[in-house]
PDB file of N, CA and C in Angstrom:
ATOM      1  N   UNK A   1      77.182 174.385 -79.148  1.00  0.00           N
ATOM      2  CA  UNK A   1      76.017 173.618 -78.864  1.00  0.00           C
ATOM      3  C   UNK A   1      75.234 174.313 -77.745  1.00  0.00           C
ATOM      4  N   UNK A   2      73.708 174.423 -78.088  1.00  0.00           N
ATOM      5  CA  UNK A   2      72.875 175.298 -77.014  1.00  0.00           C
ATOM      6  C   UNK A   2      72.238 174.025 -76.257  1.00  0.00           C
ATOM      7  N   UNK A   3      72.289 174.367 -75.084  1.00  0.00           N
ATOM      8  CA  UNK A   3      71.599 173.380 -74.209  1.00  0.00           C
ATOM      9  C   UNK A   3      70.661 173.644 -72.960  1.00  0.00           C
ATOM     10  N   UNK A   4      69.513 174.191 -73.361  1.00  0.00           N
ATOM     11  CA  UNK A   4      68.762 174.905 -72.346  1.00  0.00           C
ATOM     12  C   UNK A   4      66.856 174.545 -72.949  1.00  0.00           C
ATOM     13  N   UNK A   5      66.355 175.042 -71.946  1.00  0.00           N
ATOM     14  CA  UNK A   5      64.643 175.178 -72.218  1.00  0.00           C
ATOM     15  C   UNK A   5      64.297 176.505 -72.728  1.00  0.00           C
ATOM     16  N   UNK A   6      63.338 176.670 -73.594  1.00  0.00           N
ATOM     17  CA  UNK A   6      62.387 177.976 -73.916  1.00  0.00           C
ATOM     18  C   UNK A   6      61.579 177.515 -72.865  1.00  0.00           C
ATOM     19  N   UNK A   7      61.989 178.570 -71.581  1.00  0.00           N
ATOM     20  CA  UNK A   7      60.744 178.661 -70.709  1.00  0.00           C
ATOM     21  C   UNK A   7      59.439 178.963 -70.796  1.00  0.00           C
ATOM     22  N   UNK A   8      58.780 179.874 -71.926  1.00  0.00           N
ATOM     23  CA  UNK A   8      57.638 180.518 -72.104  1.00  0.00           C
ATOM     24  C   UNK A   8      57.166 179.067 -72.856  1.00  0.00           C
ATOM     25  N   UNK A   9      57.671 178.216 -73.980  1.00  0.00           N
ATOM     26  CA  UNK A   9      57.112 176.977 -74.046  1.00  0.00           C
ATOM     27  C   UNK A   9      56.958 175.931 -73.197  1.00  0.00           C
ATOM     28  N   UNK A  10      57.672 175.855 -71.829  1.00  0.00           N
ATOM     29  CA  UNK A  10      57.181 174.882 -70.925  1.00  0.00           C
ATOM     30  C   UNK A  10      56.041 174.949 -69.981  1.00  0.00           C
ATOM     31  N   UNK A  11      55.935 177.006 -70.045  1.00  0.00           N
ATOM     32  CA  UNK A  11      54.862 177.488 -69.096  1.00  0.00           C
ATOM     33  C   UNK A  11      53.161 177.369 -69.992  1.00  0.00           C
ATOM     34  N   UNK A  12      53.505 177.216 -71.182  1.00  0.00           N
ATOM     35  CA  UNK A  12      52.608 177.683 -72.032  1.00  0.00           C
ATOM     36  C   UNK A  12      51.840 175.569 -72.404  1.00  0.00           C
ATOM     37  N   UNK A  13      53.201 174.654 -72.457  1.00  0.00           N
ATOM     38  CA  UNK A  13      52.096 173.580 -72.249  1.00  0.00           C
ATOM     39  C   UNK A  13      51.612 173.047 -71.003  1.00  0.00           C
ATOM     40  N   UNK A  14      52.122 173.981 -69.960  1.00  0.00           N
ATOM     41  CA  UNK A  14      51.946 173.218 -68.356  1.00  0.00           C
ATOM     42  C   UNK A  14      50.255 173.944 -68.145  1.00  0.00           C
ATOM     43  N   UNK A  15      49.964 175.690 -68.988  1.00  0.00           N
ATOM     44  CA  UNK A  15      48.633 175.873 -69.037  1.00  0.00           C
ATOM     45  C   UNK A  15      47.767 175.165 -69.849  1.00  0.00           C
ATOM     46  N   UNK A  16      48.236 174.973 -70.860  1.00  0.00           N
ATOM     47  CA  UNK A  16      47.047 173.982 -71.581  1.00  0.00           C
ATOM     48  C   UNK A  16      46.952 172.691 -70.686  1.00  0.00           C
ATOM     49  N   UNK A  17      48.051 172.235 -70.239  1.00  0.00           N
ATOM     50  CA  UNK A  17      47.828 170.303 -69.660  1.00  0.00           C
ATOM     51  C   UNK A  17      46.578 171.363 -68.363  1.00  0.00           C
ATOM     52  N   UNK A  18      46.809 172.086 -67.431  1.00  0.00           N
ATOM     53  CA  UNK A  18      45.993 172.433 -67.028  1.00  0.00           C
ATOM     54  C   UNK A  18      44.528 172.595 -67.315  1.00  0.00           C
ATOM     55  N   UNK A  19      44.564 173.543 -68.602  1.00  0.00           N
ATOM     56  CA  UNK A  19      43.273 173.922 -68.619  1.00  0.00           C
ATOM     57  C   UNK A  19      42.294 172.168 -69.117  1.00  0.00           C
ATOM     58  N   UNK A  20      43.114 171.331 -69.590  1.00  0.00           N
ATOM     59  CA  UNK A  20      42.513 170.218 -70.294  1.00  0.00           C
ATOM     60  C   UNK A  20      41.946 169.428 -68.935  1.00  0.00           C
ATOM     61  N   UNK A  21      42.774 169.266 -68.194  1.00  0.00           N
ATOM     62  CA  UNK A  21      42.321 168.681 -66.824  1.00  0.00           C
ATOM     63  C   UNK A  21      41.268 169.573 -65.638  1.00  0.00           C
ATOM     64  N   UNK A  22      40.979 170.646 -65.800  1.00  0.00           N
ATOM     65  CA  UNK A  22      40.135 170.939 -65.586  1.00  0.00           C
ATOM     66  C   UNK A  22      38.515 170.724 -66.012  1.00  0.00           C
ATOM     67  N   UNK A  23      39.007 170.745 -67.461  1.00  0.00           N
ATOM     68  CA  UNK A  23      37.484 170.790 -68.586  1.00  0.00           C
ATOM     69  C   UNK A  23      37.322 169.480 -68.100  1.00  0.00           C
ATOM     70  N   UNK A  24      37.702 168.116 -67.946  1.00  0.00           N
ATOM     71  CA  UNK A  24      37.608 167.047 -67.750  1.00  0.00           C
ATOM     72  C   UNK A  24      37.087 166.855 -66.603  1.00  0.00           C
ATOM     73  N   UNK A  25      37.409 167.044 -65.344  1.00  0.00           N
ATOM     74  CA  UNK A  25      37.286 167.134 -64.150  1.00  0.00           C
ATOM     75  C   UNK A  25      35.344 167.942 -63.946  1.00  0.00           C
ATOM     76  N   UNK A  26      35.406 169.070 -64.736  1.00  0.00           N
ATOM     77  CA  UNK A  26      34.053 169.657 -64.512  1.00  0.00           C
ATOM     78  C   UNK A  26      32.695 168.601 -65.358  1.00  0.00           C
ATOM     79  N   UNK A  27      33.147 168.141 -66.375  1.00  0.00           N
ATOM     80  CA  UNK A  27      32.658 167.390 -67.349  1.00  0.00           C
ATOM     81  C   UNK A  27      31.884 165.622 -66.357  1.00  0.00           C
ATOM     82  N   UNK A  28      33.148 165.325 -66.025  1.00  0.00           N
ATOM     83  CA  UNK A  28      32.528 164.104 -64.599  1.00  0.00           C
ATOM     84  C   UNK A  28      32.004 164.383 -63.444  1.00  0.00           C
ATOM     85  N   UNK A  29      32.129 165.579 -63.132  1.00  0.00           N
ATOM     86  CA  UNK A  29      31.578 165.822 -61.894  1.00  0.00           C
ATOM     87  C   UNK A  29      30.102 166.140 -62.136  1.00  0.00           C
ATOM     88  N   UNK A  30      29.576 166.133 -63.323  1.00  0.00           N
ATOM     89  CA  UNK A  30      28.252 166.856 -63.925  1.00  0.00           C
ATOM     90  C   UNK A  30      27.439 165.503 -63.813  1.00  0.00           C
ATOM     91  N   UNK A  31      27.811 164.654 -63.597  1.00  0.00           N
ATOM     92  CA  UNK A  31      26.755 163.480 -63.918  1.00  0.00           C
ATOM     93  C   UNK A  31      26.886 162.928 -62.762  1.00  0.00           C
ATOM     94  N   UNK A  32      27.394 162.958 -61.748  1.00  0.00           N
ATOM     95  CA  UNK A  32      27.544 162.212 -59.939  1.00  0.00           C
ATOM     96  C   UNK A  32      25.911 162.964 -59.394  1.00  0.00           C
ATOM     97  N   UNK A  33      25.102 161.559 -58.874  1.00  0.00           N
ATOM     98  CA  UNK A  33      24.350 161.444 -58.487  1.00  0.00           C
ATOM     99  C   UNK A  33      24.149 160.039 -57.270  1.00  0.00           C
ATOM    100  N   UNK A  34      23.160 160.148 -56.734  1.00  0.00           N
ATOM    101  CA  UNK A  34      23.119 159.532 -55.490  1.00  0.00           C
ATOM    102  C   UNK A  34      21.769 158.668 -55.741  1.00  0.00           C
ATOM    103  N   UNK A  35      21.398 157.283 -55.772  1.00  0.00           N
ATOM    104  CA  UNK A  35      19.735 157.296 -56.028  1.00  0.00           C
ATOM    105  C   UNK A  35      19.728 155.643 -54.918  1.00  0.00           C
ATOM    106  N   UNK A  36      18.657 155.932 -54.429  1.00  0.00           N
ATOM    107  CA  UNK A  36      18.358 154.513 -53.027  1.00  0.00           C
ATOM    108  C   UNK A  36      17.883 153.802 -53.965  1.00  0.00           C
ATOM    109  N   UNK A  37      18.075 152.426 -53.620  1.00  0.00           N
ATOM    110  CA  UNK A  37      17.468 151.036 -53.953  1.00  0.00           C
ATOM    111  C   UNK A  37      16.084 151.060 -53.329  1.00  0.00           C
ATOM    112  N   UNK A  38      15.207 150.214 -53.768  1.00  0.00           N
ATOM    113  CA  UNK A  38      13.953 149.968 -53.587  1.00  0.00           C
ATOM    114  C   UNK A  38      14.320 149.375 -51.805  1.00  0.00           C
ATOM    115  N   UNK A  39      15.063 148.441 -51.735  1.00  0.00           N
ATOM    116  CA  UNK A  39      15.304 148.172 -50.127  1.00  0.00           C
ATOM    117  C   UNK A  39      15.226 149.049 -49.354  1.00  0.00           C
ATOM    118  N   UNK A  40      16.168 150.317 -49.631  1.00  0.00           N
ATOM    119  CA  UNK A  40      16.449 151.483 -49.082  1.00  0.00           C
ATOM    120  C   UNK A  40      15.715 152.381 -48.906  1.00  0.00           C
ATOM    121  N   UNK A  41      14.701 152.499 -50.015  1.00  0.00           N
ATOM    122  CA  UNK A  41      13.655 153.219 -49.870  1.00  0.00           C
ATOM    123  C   UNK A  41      12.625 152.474 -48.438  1.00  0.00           C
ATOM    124  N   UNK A  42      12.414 151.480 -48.728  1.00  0.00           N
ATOM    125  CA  UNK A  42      11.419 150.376 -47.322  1.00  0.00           C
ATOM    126  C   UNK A  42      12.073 150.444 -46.054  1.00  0.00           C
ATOM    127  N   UNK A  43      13.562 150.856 -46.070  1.00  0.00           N
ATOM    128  CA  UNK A  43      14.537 150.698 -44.985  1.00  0.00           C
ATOM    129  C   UNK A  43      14.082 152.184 -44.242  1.00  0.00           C
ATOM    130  N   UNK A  44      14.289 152.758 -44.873  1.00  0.00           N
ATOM    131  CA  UNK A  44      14.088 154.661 -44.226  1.00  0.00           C
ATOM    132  C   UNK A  44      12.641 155.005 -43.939  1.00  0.00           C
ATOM    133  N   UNK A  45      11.403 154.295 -44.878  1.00  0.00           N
ATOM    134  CA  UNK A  45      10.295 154.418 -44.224  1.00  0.00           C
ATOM    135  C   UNK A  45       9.539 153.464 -42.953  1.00  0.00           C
ATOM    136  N   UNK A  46      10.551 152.457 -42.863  1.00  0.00           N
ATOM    137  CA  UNK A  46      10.212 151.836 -41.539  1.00  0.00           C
ATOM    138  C   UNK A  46      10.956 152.621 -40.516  1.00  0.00           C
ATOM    139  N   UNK A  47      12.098 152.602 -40.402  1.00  0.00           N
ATOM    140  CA  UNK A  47      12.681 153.646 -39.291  1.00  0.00           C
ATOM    141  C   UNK A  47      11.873 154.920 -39.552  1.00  0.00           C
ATOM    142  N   UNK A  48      11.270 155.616 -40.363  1.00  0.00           N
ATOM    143  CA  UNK A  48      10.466 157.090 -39.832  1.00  0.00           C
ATOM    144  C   UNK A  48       9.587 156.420 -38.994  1.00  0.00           C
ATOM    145  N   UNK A  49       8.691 155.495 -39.375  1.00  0.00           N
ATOM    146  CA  UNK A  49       7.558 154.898 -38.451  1.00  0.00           C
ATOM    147  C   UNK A  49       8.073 154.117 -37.428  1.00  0.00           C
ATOM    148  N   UNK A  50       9.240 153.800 -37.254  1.00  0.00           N
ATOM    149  CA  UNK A  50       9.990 153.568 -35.706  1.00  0.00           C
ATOM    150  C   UNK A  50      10.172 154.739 -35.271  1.00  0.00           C
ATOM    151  N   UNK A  51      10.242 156.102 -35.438  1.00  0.00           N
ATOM    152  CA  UNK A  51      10.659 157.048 -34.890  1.00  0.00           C
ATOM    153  C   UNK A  51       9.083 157.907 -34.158  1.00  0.00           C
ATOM    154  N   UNK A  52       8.182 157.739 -35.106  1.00  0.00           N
ATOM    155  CA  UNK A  52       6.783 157.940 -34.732  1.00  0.00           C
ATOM    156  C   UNK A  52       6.234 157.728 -34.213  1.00  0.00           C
ATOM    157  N   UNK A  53       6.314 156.399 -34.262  1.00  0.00           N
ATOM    158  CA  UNK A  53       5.221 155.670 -32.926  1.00  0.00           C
ATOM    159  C   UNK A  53       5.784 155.936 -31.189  1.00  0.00           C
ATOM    160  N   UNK A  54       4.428 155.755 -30.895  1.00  0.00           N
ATOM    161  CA  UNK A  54       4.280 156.342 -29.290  1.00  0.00           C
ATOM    162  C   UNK A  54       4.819 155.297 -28.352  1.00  0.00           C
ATOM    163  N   UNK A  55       5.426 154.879 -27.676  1.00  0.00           N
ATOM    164  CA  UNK A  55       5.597 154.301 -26.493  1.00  0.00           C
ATOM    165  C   UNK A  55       4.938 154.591 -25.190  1.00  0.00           C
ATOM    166  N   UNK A  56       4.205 153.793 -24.829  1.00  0.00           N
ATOM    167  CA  UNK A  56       3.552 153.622 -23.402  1.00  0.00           C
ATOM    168  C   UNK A  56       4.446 153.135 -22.795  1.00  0.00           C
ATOM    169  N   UNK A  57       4.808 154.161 -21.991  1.00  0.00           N
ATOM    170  CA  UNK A  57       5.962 153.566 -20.943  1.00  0.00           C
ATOM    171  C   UNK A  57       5.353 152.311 -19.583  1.00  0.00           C
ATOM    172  N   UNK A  58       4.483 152.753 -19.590  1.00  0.00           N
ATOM    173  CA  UNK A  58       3.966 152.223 -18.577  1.00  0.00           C
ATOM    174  C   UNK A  58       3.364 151.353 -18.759  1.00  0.00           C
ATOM    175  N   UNK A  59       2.671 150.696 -19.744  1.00  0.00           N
ATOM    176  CA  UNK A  59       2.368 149.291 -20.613  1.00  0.00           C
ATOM    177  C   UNK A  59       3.476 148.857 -20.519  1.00  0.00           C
ATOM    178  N   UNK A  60       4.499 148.847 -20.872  1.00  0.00           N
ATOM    179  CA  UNK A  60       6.072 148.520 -21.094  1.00  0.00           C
ATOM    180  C   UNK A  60       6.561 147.756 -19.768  1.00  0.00           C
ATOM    181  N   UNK A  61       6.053 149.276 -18.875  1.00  0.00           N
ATOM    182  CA  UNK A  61       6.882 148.278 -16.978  1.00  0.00           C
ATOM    183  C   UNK A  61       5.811 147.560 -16.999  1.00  0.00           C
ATOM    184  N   UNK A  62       4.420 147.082 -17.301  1.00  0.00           N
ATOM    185  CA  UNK A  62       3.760 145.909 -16.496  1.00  0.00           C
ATOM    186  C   UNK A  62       3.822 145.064 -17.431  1.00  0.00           C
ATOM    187  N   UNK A  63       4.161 145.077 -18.167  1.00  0.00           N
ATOM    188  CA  UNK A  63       4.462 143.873 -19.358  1.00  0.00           C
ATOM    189  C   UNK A  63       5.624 143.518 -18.336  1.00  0.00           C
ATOM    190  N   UNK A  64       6.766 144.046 -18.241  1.00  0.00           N
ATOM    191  CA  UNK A  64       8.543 143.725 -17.792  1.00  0.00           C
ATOM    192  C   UNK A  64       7.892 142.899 -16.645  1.00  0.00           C
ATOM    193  N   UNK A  65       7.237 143.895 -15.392  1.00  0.00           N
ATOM    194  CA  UNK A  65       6.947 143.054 -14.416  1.00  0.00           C
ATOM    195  C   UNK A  65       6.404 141.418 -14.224  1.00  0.00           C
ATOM    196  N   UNK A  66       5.062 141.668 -15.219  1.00  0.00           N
ATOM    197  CA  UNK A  66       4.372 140.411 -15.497  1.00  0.00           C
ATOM    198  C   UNK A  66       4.910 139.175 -15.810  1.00  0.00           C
ATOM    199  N   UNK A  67       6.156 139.471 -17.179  1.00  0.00           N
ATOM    200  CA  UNK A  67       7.333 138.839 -17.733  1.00  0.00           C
ATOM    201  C   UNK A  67       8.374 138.290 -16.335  1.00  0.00           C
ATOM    202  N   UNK A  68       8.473 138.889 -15.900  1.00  0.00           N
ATOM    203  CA  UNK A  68       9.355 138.588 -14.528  1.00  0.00           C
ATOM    204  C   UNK A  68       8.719 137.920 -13.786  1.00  0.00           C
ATOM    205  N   UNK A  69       7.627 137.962 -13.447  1.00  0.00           N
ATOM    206  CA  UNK A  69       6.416 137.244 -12.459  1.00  0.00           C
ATOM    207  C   UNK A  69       6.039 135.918 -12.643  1.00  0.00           C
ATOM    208  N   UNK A  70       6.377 135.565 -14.045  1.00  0.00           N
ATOM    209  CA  UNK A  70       5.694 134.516 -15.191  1.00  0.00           C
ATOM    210  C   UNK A  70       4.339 134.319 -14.862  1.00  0.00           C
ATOM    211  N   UNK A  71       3.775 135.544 -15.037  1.00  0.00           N
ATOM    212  CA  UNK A  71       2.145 135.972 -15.189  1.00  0.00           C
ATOM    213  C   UNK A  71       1.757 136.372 -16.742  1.00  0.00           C
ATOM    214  N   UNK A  72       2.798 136.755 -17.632  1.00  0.00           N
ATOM    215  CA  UNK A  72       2.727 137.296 -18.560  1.00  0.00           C
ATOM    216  C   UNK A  72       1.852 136.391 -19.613  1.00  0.00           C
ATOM    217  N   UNK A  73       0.474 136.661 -20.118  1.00  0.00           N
ATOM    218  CA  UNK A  73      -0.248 135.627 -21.170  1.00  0.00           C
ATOM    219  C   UNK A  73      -0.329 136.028 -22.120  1.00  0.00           C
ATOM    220  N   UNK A  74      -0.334 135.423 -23.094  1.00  0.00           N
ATOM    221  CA  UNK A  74       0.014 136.042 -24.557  1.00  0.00           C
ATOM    222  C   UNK A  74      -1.262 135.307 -25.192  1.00  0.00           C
ATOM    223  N   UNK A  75      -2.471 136.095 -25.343  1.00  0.00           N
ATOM    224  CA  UNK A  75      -3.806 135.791 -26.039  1.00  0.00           C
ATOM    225  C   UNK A  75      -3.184 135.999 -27.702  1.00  0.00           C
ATOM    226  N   UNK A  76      -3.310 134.250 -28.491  1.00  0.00           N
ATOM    227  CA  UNK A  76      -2.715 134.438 -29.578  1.00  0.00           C
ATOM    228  C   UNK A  76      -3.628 135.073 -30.770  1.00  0.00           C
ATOM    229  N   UNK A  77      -5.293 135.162 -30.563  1.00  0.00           N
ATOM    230  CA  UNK A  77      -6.121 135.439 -31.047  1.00  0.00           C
ATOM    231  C   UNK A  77      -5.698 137.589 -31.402  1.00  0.00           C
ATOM    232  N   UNK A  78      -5.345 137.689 -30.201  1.00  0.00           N
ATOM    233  CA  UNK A  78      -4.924 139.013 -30.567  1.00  0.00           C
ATOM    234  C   UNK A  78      -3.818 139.287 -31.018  1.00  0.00           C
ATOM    235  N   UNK A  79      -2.679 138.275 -30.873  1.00  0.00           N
ATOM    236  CA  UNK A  79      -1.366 138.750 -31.586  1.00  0.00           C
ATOM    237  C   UNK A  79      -1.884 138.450 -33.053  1.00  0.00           C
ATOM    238  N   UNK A  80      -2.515 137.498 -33.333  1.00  0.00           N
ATOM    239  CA  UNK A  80      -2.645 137.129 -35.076  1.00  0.00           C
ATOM    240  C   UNK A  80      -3.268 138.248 -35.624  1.00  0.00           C
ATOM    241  N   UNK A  81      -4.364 138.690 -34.847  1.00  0.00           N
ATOM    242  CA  UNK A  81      -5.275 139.681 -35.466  1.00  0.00           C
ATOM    243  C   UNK A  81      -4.238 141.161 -35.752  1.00  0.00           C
ATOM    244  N   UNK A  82      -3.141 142.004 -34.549  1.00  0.00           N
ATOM    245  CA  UNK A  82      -2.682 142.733 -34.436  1.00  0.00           C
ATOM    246  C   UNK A  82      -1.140 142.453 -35.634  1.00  0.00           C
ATOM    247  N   UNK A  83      -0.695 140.776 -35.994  1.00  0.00           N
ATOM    248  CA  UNK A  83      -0.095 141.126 -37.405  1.00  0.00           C
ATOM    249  C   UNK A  83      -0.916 141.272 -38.663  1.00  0.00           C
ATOM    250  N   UNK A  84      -2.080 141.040 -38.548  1.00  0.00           N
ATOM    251  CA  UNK A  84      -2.630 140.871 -39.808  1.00  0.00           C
ATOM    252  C   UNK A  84      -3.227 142.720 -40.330  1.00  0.00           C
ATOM    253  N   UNK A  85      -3.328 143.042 -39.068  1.00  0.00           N
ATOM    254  CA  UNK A  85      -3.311 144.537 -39.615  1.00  0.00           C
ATOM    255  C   UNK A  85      -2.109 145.539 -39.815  1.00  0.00           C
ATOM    256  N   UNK A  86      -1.233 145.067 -38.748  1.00  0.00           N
ATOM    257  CA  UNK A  86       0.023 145.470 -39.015  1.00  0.00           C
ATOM    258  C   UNK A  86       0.184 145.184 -40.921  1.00  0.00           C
ATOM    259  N   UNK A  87       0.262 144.131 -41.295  1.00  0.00           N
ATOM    260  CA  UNK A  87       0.554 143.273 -42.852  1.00  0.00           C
ATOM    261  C   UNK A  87      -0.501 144.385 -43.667  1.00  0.00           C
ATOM    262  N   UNK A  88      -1.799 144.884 -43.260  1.00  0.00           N
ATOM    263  CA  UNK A  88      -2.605 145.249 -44.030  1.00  0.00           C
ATOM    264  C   UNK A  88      -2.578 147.277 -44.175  1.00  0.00           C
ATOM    265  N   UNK A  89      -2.219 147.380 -43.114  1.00  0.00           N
ATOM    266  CA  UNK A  89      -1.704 149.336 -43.079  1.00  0.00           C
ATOM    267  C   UNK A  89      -0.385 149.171 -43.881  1.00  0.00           C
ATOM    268  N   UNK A  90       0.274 148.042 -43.906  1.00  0.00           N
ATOM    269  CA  UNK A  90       1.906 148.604 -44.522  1.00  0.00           C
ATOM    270  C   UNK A  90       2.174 147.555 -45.831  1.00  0.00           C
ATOM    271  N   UNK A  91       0.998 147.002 -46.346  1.00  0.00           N
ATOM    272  CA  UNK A  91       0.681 146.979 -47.569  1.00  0.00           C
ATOM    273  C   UNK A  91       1.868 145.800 -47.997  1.00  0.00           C
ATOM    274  N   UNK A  92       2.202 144.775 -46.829  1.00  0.00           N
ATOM    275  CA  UNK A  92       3.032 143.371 -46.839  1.00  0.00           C
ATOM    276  C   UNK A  92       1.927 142.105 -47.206  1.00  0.00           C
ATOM    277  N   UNK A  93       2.920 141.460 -47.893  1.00  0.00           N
ATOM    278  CA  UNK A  93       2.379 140.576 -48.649  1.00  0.00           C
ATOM    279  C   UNK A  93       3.058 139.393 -49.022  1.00  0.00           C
TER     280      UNK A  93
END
């Protein structure tokens, strides 16, 4: 009674199980793509225009001060007007 392996047949299906898992592997990797949601898209162009805009530093400390002072007046005629163009450059609705 013979009781052993044909090695050249164990090497010979360990290359095919190989080569099959390769072809497979290249085959899924061909269609991986990345694509933003419409949110995501609105999300990244508000942070560029947070990154853009200018800061007056110094508007900033007399606002802080004023705020601290409780001098600070908030003319609502100009905040309404300053969202309504804000709403009208960034096309909110």
């Amino acid at each position: 009674m013979k009781i052993g392996l044909n090695v050249n047949k164990v090497i010979n299906v360990y290359k095919q199980n190989t080569k099959v898992q390769t072809k497979e592997n290249i085959k899924t990797n061909r269609y991986d793509r990345v694509e933003l949601s419409v949110t995501g898209k609105e999300i990244s162009k508000y942070v560029e225009m947070a990154k853009s805009s200018a800061i007056d530093d110094k508007r900033v400390e007399e606002i802080k001060k004023a705020i601290k002072n409780n001098t600070y007046e908030i003319s609502t005629e100009k905040l309404a007007k300053g969202i309504l163009n804000t709403m009208k450059e960034s096309d909110i609705r």
